[in-house]
N, C-alpha and C. Protein backbone atom coordinates (compact mmCIF):
# COMPACT_ATOMS: atom_id res chain seq x y z
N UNK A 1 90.26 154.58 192.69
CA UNK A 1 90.93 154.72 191.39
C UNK A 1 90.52 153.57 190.49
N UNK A 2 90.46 153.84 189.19
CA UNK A 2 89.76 152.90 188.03
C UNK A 2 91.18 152.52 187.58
N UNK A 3 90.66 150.69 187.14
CA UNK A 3 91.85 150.10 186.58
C UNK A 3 92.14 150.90 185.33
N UNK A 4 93.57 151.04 184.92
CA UNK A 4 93.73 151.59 183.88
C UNK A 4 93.38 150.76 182.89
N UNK A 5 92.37 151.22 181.43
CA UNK A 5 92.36 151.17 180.49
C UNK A 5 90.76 149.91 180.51
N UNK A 6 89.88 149.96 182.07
CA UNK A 6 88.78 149.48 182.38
C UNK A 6 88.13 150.19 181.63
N UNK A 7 86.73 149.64 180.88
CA UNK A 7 85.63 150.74 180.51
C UNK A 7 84.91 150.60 181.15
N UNK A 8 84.30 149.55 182.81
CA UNK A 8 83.89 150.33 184.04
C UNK A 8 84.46 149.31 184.77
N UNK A 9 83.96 149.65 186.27
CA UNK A 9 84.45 149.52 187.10
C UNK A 9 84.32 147.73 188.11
N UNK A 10 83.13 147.52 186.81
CA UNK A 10 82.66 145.66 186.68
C UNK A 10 83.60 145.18 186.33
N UNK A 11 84.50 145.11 185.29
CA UNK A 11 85.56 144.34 184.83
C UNK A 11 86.79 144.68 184.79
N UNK A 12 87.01 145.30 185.79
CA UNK A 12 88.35 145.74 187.31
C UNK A 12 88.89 144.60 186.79
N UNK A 13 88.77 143.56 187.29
CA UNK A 13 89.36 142.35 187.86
C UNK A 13 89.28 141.22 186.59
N UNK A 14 88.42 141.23 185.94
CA UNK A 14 88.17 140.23 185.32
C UNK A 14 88.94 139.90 183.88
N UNK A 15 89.29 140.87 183.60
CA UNK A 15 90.01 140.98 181.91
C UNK A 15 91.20 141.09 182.34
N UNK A 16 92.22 139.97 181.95
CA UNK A 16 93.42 139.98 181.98
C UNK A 16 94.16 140.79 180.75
N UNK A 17 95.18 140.69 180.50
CA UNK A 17 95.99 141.16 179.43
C UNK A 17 97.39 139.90 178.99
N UNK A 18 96.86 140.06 177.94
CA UNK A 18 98.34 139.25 177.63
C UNK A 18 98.97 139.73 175.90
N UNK A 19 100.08 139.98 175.82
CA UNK A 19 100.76 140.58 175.15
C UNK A 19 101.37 139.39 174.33
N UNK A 20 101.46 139.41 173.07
CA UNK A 20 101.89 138.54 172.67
C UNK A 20 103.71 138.35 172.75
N UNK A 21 104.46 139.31 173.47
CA UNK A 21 105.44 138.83 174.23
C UNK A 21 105.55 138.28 175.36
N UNK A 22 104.42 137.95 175.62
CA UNK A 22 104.72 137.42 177.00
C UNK A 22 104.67 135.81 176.32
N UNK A 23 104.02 135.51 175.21
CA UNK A 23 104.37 133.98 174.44
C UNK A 23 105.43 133.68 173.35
N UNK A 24 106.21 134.83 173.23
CA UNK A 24 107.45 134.77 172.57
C UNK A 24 108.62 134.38 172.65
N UNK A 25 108.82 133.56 171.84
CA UNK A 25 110.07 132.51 172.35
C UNK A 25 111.69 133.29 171.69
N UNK A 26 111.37 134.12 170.98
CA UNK A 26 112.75 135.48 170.49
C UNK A 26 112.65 135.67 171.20
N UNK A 27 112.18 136.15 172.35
CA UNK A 27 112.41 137.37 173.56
C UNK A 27 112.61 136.49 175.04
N UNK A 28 113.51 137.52 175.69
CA UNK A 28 114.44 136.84 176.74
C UNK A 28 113.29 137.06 177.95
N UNK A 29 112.96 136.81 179.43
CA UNK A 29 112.36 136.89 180.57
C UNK A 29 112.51 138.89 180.32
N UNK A 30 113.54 139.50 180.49
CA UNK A 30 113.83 140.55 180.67
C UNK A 30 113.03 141.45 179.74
N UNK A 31 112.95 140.61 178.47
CA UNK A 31 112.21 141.28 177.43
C UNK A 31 110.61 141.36 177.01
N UNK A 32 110.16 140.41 178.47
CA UNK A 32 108.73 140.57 178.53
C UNK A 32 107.95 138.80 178.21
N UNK A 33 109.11 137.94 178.25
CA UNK A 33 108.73 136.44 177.97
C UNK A 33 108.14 135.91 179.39
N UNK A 34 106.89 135.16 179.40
CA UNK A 34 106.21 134.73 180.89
C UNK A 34 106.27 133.29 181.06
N UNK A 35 106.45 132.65 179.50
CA UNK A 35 106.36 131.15 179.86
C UNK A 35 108.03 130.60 179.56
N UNK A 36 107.80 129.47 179.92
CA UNK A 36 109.67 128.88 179.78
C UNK A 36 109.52 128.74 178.06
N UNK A 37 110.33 128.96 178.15
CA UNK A 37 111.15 129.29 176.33
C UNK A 37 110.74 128.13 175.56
N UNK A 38 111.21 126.58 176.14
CA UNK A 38 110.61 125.66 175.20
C UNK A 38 109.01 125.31 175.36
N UNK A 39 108.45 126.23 175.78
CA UNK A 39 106.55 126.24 175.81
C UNK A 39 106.68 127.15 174.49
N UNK A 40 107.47 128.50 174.50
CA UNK A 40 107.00 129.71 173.69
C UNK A 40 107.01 129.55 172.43
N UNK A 41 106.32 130.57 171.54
CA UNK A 41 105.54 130.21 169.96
C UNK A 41 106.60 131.46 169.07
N UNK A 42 107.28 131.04 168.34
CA UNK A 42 108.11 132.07 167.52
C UNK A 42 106.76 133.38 167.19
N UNK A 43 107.61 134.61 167.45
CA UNK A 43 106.92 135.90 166.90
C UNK A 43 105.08 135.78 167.34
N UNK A 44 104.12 134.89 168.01
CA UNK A 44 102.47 134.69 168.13
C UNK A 44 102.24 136.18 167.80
N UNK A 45 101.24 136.48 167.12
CA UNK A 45 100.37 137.92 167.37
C UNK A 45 99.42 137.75 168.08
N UNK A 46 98.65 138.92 167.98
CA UNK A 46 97.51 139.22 169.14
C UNK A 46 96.55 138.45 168.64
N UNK A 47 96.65 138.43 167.09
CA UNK A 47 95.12 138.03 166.71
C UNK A 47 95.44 136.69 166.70
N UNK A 48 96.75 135.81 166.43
CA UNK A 48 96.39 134.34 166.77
C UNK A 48 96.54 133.64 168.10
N UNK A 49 96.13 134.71 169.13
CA UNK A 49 96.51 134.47 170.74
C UNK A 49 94.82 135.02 170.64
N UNK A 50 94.27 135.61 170.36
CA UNK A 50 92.43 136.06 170.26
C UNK A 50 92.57 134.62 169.36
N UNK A 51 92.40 134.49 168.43
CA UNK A 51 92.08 132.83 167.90
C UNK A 51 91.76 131.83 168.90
N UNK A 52 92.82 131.43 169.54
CA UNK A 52 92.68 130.30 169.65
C UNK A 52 91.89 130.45 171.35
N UNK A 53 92.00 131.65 171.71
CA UNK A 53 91.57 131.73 173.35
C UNK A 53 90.05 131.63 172.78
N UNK A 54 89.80 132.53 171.97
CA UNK A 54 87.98 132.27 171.42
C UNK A 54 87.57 131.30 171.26
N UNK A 55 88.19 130.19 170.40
CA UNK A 55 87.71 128.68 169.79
C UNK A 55 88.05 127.86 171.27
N UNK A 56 88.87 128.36 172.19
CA UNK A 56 89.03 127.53 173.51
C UNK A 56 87.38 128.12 174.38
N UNK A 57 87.00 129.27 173.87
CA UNK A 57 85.28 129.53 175.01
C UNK A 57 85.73 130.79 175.64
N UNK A 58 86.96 131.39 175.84
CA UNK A 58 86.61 132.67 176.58
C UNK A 58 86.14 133.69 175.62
N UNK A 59 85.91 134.48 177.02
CA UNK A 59 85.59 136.06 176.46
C UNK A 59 86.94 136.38 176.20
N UNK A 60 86.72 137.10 174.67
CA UNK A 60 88.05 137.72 174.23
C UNK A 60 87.66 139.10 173.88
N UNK A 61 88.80 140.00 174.10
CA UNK A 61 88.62 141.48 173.26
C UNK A 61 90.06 141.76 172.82
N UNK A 62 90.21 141.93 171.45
CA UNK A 62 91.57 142.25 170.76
C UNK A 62 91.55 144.07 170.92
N UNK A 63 92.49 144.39 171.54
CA UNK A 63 92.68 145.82 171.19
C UNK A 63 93.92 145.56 170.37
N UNK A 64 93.67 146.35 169.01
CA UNK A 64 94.78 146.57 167.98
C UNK A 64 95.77 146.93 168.05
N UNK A 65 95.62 148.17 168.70
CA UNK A 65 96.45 149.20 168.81
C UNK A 65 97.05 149.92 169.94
N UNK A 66 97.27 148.51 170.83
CA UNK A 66 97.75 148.53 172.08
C UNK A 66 99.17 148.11 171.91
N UNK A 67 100.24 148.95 172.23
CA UNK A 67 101.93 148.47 172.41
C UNK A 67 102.20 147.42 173.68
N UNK A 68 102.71 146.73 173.40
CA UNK A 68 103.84 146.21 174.88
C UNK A 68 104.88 146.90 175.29
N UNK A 69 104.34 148.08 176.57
CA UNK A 69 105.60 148.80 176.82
C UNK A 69 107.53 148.40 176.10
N UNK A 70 107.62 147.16 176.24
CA UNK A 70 109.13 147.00 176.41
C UNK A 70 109.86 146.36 175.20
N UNK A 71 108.52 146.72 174.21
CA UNK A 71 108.40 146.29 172.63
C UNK A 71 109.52 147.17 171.88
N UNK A 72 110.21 147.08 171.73
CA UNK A 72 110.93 148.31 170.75
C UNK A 72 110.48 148.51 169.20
N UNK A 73 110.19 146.80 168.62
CA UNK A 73 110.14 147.15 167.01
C UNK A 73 108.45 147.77 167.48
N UNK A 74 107.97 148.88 166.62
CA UNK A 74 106.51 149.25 166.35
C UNK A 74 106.28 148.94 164.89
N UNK A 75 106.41 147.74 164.25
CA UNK A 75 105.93 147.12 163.43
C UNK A 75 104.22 146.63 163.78
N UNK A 76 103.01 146.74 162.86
CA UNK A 76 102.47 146.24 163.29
C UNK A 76 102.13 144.70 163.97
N UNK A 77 102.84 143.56 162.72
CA UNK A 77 102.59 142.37 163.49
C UNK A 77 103.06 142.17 165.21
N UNK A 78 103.87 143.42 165.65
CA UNK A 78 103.77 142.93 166.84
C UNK A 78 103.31 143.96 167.74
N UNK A 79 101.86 144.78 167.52
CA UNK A 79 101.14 145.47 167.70
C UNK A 79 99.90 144.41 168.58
N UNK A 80 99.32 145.56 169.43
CA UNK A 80 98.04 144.43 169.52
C UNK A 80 98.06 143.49 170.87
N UNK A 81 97.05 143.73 171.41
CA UNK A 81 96.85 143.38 173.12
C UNK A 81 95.56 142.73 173.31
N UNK A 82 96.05 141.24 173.76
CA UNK A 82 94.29 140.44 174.25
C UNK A 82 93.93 140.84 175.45
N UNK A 83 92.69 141.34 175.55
CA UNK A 83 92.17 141.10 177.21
C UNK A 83 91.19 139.64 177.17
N UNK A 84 91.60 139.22 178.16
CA UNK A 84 90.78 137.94 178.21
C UNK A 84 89.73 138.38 179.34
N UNK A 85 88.45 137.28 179.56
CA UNK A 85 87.93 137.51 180.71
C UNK A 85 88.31 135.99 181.81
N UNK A 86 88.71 135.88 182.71
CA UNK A 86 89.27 134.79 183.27
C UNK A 86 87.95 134.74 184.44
N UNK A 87 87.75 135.59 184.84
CA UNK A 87 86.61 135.42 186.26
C UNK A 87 85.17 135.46 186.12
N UNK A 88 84.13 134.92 186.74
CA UNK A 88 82.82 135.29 186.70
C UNK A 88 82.59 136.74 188.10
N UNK A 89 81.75 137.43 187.52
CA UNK A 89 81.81 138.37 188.96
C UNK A 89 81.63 137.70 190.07
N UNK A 90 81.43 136.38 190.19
CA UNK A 90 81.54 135.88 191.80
C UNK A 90 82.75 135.75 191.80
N UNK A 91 83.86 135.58 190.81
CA UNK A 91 85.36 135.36 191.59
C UNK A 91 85.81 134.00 190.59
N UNK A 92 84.48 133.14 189.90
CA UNK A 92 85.18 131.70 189.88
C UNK A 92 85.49 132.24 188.32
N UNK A 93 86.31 130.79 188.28
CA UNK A 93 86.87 130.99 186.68
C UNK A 93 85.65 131.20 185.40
N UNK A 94 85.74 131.43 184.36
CA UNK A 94 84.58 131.18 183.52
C UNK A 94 84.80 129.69 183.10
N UNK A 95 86.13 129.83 183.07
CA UNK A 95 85.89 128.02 182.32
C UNK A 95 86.90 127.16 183.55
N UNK A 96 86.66 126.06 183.84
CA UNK A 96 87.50 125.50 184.92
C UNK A 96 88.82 125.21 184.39
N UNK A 97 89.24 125.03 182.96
CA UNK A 97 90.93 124.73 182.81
C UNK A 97 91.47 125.97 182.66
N UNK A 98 90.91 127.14 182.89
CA UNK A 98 91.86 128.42 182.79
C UNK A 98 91.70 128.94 183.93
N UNK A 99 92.07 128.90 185.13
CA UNK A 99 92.11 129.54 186.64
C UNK A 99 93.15 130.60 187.00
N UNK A 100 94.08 130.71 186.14
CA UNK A 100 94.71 131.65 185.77
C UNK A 100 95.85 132.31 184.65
N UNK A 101 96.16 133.09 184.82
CA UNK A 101 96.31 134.04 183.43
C UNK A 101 97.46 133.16 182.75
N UNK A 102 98.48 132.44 183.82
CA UNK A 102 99.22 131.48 183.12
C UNK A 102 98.87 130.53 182.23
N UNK A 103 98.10 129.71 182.88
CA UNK A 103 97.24 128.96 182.17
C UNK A 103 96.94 128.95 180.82
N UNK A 104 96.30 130.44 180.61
CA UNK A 104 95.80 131.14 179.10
C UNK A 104 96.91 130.91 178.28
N UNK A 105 98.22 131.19 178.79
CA UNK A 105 99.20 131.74 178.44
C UNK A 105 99.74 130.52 177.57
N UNK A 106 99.73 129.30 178.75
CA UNK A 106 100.31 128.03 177.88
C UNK A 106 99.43 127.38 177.45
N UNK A 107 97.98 127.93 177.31
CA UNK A 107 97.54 126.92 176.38
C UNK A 107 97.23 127.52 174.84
N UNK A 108 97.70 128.87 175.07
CA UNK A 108 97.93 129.52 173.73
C UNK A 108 99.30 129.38 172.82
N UNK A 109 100.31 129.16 173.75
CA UNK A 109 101.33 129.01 173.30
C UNK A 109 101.44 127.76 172.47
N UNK A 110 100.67 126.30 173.32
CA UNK A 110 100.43 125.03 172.61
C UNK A 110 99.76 125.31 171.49
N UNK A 111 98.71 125.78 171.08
CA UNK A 111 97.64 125.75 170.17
C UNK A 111 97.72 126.56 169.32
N UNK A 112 98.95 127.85 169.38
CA UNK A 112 99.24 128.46 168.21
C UNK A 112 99.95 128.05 166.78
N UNK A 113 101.02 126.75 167.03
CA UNK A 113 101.69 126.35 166.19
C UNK A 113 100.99 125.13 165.47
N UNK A 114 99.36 124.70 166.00
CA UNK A 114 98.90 124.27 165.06
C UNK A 114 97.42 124.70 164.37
N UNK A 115 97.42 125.97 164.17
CA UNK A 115 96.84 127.29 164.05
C UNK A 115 97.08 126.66 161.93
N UNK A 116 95.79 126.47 161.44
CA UNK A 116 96.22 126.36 159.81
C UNK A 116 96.87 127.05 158.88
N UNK A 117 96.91 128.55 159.70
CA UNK A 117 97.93 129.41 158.87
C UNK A 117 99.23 129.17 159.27
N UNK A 118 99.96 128.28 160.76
CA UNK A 118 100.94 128.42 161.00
C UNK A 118 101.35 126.37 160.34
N UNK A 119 100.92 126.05 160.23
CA UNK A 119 100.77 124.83 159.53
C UNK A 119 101.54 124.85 158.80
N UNK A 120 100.80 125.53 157.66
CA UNK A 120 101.13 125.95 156.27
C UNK A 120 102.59 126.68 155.69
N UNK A 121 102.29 127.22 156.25
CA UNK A 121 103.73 128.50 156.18
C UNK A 121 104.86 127.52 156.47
N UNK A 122 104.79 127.33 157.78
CA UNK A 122 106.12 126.11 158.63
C UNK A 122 106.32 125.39 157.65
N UNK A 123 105.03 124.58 156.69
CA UNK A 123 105.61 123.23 156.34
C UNK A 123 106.70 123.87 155.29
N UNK A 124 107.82 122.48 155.39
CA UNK A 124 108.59 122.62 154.68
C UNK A 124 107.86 121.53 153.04
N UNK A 125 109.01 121.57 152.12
CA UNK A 125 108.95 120.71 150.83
C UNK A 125 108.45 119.52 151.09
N UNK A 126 108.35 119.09 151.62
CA UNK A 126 107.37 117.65 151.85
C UNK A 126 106.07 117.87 152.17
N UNK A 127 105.76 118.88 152.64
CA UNK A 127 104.18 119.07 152.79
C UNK A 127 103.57 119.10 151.28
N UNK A 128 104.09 119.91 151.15
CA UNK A 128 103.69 120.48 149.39
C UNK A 128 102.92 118.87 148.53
N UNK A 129 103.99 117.73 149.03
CA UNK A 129 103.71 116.55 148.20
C UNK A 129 102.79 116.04 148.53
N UNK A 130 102.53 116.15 150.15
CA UNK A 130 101.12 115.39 150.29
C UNK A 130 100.07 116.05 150.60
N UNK A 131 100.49 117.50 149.85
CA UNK A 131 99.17 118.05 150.20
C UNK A 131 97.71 117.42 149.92
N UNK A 132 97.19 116.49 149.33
CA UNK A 132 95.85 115.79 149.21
C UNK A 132 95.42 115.26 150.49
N UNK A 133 96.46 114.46 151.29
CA UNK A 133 95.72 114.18 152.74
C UNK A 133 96.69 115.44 153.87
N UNK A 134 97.20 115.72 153.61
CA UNK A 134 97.76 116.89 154.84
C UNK A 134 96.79 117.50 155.33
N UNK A 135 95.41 117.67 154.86
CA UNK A 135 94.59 118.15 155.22
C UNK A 135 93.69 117.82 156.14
N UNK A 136 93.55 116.54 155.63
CA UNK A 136 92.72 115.59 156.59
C UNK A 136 93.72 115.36 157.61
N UNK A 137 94.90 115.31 157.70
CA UNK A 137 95.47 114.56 158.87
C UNK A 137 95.57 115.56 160.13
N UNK A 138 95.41 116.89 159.97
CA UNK A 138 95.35 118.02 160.75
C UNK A 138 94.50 117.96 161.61
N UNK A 139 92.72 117.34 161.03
CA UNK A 139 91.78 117.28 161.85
C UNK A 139 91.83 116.64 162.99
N UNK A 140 92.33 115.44 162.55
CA UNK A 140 92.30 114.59 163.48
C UNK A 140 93.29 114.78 164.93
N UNK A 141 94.18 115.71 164.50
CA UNK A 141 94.94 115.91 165.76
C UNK A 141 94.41 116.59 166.98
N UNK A 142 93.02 117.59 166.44
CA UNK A 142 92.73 118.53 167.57
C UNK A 142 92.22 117.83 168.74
N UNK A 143 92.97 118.15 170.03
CA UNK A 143 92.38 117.69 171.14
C UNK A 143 91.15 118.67 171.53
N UNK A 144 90.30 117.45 171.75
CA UNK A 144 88.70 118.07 172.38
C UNK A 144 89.05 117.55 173.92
């Protein structure tokens, strides 16, 4: 039997899934939450959970128009399913700090809230004032 929703039978194993409830900090364990609550990213979508897993080196594939079974709103922003690739066909990781799907999980959850669109939006009235270096000071935070 073929994994469901494989397009062959090579990447069985290798493409994880992660739902952007499983990094949602609104939603309870019951409701499809995987990491502890103070890791999780208010509302993440698919495409800024594909963001930041891409600019981290994996293989990413966004399916759009994939539900999270246990999703009730069908709004699009919370539409939308990453498959990652986590394995090489020998078994090992592709990249050595992601060994498994957890992993992905919290280092998406870290790296979404300083995502420049989520920056922005968040800042409150004091950003606004310094916006001339707020910009520059962003760079400097990214850990390499």
């Amino acid at each position: 039997a073929a994994a469901a929703g494989a397009a062959s039978p090579a990447d069985k194993g290798r493409f994880i899934c992660i739902y952007p409830a499983y990094l949602n900090n609104k939603k309870t364990i019951a409701e499809g939450r995987r990491i502890p609550i103070d890791k999780a990213v208010e509302n993440p979508t698919s495409t800024e959970i594909q963001d930041v897993c891409a600019a981290a080196g994996l293989n990413v594939l966004l399916e759009k128009n994939k539900m999270y079974p246990r999703e009730w709103n069908r709004d699009v922003q919370y539409r939308g399913r990453v498959r990652i690739q986590l394995k090489q066909d020998d078994g090992n990781p592709c990249l050595p700090q992601f060994p498994t799907r957890k992993s992905v999980m919290l280092y998406a959850a870290e790296t979404i809230p300083k995502l420049k669109t989520r920056t922005q939006k968040m800042g409150g009235s004091d950003q606004s004032l310094q916006q001339g270096e707020g910009g520059k000071k962003g760079k400097g935070k990214k850990k390499k």
